[in-house]
N, C-alpha and C. Protein backbone atom coordinates (compact mmCIF):
# COMPACT_ATOMS: atom_id res chain seq x y z
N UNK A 1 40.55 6.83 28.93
CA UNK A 1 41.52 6.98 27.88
C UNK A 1 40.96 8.00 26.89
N UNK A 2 41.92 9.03 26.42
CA UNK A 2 41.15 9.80 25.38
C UNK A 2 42.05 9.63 24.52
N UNK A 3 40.88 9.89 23.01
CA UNK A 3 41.83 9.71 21.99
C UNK A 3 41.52 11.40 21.18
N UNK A 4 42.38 11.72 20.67
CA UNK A 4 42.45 12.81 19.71
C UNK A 4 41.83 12.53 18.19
N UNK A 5 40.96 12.65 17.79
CA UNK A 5 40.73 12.74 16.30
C UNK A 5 41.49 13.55 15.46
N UNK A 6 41.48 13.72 14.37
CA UNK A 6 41.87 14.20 13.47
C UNK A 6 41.35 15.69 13.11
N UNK A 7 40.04 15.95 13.71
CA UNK A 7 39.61 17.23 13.51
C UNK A 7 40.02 18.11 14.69
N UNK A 8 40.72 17.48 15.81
CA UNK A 8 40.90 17.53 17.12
C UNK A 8 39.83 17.24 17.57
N UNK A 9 38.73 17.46 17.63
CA UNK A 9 38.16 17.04 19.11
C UNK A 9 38.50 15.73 20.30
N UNK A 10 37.97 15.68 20.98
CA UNK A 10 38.49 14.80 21.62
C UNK A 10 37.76 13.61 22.23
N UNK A 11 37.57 12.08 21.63
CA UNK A 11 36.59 11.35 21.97
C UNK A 11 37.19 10.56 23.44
N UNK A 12 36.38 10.89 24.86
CA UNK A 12 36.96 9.50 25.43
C UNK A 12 36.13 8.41 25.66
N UNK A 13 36.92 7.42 25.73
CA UNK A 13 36.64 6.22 25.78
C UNK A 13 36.25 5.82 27.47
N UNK A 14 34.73 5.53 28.24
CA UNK A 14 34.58 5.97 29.41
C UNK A 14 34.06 4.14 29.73
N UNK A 15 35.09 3.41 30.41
CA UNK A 15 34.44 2.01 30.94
C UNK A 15 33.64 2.45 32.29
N UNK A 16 32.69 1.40 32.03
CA UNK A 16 31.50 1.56 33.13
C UNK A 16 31.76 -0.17 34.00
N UNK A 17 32.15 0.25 35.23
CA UNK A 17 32.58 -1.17 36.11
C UNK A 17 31.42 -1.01 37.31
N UNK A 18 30.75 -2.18 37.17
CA UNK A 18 29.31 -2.34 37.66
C UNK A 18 29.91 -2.83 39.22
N UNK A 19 29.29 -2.61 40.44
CA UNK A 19 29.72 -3.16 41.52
C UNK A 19 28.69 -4.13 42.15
N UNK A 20 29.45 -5.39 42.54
CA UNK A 20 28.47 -6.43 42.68
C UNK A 20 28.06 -5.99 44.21
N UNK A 21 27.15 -5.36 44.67
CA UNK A 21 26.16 -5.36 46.23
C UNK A 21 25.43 -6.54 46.83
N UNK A 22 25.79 -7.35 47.89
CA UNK A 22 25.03 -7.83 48.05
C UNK A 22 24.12 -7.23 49.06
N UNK A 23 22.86 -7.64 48.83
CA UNK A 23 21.95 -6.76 50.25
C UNK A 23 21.39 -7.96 50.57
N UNK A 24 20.66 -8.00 51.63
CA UNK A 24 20.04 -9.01 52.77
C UNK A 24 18.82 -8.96 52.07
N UNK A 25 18.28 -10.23 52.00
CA UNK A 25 16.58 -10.48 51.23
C UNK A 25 16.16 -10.26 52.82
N UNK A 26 14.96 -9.81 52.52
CA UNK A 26 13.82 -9.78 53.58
C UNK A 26 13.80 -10.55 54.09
N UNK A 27 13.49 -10.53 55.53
CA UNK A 27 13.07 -11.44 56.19
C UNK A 27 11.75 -11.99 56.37
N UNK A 28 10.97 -12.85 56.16
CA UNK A 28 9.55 -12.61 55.94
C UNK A 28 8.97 -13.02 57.42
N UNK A 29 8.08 -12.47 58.24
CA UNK A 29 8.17 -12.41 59.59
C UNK A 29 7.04 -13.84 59.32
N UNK A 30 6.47 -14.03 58.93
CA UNK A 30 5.80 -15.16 58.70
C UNK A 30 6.49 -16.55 59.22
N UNK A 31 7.09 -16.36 58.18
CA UNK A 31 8.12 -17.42 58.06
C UNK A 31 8.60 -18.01 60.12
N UNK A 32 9.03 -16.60 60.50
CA UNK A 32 9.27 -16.76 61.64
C UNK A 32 8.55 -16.99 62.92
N UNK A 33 7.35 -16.70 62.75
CA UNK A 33 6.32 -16.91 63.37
C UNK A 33 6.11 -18.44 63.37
N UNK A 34 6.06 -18.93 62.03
CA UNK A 34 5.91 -20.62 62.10
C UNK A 34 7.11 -21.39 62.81
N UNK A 35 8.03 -20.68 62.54
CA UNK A 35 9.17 -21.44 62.99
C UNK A 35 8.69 -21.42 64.96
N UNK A 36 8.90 -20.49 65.53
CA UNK A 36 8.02 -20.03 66.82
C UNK A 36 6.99 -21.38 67.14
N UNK A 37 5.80 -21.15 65.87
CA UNK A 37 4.78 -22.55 66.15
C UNK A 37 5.22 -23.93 66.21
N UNK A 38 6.52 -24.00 65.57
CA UNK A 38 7.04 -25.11 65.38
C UNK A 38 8.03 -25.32 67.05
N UNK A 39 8.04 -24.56 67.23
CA UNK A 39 9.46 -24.93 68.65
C UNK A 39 8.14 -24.99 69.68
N UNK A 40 6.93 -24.30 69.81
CA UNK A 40 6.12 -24.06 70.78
C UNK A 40 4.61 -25.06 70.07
N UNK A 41 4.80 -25.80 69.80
CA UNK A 41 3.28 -25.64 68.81
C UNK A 41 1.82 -25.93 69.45
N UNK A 42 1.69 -25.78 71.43
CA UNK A 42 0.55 -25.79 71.70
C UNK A 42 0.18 -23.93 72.32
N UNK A 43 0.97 -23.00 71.23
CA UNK A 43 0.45 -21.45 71.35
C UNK A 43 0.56 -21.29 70.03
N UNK A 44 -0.58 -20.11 70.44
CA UNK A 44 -1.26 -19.83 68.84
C UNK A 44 -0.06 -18.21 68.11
N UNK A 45 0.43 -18.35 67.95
CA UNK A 45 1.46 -16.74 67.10
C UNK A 45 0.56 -16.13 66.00
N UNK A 46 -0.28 -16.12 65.73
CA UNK A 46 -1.05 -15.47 64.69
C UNK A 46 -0.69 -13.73 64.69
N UNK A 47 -1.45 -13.09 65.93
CA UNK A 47 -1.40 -12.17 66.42
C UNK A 47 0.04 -11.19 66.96
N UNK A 48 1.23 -12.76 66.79
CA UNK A 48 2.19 -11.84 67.48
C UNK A 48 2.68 -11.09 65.98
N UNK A 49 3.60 -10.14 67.04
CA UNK A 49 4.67 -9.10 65.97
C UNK A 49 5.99 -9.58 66.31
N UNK A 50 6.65 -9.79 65.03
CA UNK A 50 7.89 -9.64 65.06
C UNK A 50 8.67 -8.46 64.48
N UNK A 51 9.92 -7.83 65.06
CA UNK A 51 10.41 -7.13 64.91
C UNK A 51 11.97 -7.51 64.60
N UNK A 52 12.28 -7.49 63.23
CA UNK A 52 13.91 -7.70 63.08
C UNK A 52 14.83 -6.56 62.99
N UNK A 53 15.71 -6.63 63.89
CA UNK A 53 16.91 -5.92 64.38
C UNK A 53 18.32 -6.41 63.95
N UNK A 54 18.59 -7.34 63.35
CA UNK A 54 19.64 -7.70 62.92
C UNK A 54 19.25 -8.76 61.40
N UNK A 55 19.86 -8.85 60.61
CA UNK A 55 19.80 -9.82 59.39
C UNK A 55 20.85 -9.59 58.73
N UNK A 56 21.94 -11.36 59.20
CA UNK A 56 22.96 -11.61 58.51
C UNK A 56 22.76 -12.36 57.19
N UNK A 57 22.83 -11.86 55.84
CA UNK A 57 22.46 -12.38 54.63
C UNK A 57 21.27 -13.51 54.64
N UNK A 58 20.26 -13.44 55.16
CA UNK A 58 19.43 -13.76 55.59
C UNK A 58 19.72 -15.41 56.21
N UNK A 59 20.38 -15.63 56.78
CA UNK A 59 20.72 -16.65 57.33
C UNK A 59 20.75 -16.68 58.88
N UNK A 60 21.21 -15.83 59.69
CA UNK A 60 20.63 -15.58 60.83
C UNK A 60 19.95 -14.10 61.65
N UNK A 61 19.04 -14.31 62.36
CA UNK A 61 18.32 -12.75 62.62
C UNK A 61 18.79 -12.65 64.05
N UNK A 62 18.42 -11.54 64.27
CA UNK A 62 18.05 -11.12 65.66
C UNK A 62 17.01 -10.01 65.57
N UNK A 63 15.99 -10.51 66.66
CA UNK A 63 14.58 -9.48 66.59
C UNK A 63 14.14 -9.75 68.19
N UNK A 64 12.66 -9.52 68.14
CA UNK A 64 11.54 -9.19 69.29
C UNK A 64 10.46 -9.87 68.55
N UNK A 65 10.05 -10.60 69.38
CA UNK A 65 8.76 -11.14 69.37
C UNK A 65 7.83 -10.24 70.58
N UNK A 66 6.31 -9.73 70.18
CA UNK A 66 5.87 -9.32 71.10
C UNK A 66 4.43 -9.92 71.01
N UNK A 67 4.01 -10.69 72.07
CA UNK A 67 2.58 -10.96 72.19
C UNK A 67 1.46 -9.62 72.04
N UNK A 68 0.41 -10.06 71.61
CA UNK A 68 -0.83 -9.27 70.92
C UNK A 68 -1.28 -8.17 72.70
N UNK A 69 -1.69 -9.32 73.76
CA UNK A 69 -1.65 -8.47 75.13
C UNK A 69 -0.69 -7.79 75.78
N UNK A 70 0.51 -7.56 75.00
CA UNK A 70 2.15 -6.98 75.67
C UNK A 70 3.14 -8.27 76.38
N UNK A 71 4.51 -7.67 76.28
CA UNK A 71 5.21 -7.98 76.88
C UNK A 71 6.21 -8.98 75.24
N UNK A 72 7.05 -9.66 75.50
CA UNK A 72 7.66 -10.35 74.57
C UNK A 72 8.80 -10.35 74.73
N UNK A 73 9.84 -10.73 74.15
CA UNK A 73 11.60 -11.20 74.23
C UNK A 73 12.60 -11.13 73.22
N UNK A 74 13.43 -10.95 73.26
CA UNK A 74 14.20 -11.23 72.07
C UNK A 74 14.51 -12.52 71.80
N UNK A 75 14.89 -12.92 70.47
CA UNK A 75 15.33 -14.07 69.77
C UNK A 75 15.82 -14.02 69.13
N UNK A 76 16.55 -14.98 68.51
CA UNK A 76 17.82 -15.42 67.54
C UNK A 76 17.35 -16.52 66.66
N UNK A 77 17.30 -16.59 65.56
CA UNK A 77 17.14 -17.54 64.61
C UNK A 77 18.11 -17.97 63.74
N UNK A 78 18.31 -18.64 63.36
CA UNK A 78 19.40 -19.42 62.25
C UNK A 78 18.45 -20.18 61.36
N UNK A 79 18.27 -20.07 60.07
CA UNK A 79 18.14 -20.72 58.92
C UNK A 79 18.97 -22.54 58.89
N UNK A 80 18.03 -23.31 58.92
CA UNK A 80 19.03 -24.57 58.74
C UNK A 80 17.70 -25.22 57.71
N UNK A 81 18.63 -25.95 56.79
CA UNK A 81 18.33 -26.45 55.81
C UNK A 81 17.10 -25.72 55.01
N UNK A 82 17.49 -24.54 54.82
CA UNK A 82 16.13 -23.43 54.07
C UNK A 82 15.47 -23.63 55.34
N UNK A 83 15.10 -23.66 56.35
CA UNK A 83 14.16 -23.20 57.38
C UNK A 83 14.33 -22.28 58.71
N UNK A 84 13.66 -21.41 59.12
CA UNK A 84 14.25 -20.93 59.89
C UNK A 84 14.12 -21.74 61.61
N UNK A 85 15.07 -21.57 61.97
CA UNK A 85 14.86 -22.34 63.69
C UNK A 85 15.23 -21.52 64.67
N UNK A 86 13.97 -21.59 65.65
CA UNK A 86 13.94 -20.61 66.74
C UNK A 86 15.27 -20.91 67.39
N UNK A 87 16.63 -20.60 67.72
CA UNK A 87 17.78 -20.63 68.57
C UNK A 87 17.27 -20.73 70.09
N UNK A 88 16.97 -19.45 70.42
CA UNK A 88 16.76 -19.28 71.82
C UNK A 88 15.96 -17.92 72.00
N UNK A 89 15.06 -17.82 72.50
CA UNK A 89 14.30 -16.62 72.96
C UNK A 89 14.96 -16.04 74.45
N UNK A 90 15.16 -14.62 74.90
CA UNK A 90 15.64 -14.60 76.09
C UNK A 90 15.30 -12.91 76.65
N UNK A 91 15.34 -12.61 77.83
CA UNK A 91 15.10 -11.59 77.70
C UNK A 91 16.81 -10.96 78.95
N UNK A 92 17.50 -12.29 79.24
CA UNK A 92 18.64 -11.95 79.80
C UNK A 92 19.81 -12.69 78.94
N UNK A 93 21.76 -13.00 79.76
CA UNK A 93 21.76 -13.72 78.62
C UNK A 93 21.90 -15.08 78.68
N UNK A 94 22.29 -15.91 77.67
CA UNK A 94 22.35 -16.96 77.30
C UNK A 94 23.93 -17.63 77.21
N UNK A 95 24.19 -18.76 77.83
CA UNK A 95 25.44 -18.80 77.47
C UNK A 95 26.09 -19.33 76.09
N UNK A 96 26.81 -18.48 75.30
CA UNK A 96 27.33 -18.61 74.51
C UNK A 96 27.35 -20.21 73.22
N UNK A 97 27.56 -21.25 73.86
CA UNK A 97 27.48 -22.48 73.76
C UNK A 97 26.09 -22.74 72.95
N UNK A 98 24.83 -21.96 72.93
CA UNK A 98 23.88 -21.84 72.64
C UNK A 98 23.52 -21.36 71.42
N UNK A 99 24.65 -20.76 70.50
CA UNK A 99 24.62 -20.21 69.84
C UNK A 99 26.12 -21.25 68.25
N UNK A 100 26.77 -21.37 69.26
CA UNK A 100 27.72 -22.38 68.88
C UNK A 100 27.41 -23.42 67.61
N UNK A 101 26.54 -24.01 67.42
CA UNK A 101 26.27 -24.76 66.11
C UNK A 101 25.68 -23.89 65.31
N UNK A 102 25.13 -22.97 65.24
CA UNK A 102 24.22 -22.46 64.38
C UNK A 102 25.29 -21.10 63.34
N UNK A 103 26.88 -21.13 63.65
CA UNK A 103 27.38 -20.14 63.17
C UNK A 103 27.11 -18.50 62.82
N UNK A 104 26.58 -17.95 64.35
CA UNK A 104 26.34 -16.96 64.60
C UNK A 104 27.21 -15.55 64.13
N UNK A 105 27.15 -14.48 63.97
CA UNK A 105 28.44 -13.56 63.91
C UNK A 105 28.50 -13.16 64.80
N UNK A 106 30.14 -12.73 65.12
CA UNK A 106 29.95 -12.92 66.69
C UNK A 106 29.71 -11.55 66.94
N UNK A 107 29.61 -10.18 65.93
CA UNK A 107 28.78 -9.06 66.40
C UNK A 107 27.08 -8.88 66.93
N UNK A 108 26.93 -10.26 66.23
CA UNK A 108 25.17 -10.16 66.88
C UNK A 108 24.68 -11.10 67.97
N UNK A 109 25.54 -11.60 68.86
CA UNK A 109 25.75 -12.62 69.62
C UNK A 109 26.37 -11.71 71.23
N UNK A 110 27.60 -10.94 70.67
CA UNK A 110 28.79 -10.36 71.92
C UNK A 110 27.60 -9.65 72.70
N UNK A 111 26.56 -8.97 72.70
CA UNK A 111 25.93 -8.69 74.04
C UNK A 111 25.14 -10.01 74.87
N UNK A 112 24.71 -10.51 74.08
CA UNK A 112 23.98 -11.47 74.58
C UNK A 112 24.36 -12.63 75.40
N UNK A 113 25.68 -13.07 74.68
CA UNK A 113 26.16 -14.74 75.26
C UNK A 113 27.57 -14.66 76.70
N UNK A 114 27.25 -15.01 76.91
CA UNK A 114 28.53 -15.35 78.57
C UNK A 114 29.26 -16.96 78.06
């Protein structure tokens, strides 16, 4: 909106509308690693790497786990009750049904599930 003064010049009036972003908090690979110790807990994950490839508002991932000597899989995690829980590790796919309680999106799911 501009207004005209009296000397003319011309003051405008400039609103500033802030946009709310949400971005995805980190995933902390830690975190996921325990979860791993927790579904497996007579192997040691210290050494592994995880790699995240997908993070829905940090509530569910999709990544790679790779052991320290090679080789590793993909996995799916879902967050339940603040924790994260290993879904399913796979390196083919999984049927669908598998994914089903954990409210997956179904863009990070459609290659994977039958």
């Amino acid at each position: 909106e501009q207004i005209i003064e009296e000397d003319n010049t011309v003051q405008t009036e400039v609103e500033i509308i802030q946009e709310e972003v949400v971005v995805d908090e980190e995933v902390n690979a830690g975190d996921l690693l325990a979860a791993f110790s927790r579904k497996y807990p007579n192997r040691e994950y210290s050494e592994w790497r995880i790699n995240i490839l997908e993070n829905s508002q940090n509530e569910h991932v999709h990544g790679t786990i790779g052991a320290p000597e090679g080789g590793g899989a993909n996995f799916w995690a879902a967050k339940v009750n603040g924790e994260w829980v290993i879904v399913t590790e796979a390196q083919d796919h999984v049927p669908c049904s598998t994914f089903d309680p954990y409210g997956f999106p179904e863009d990070m799911i459609a290659n994977i599930c039958y």
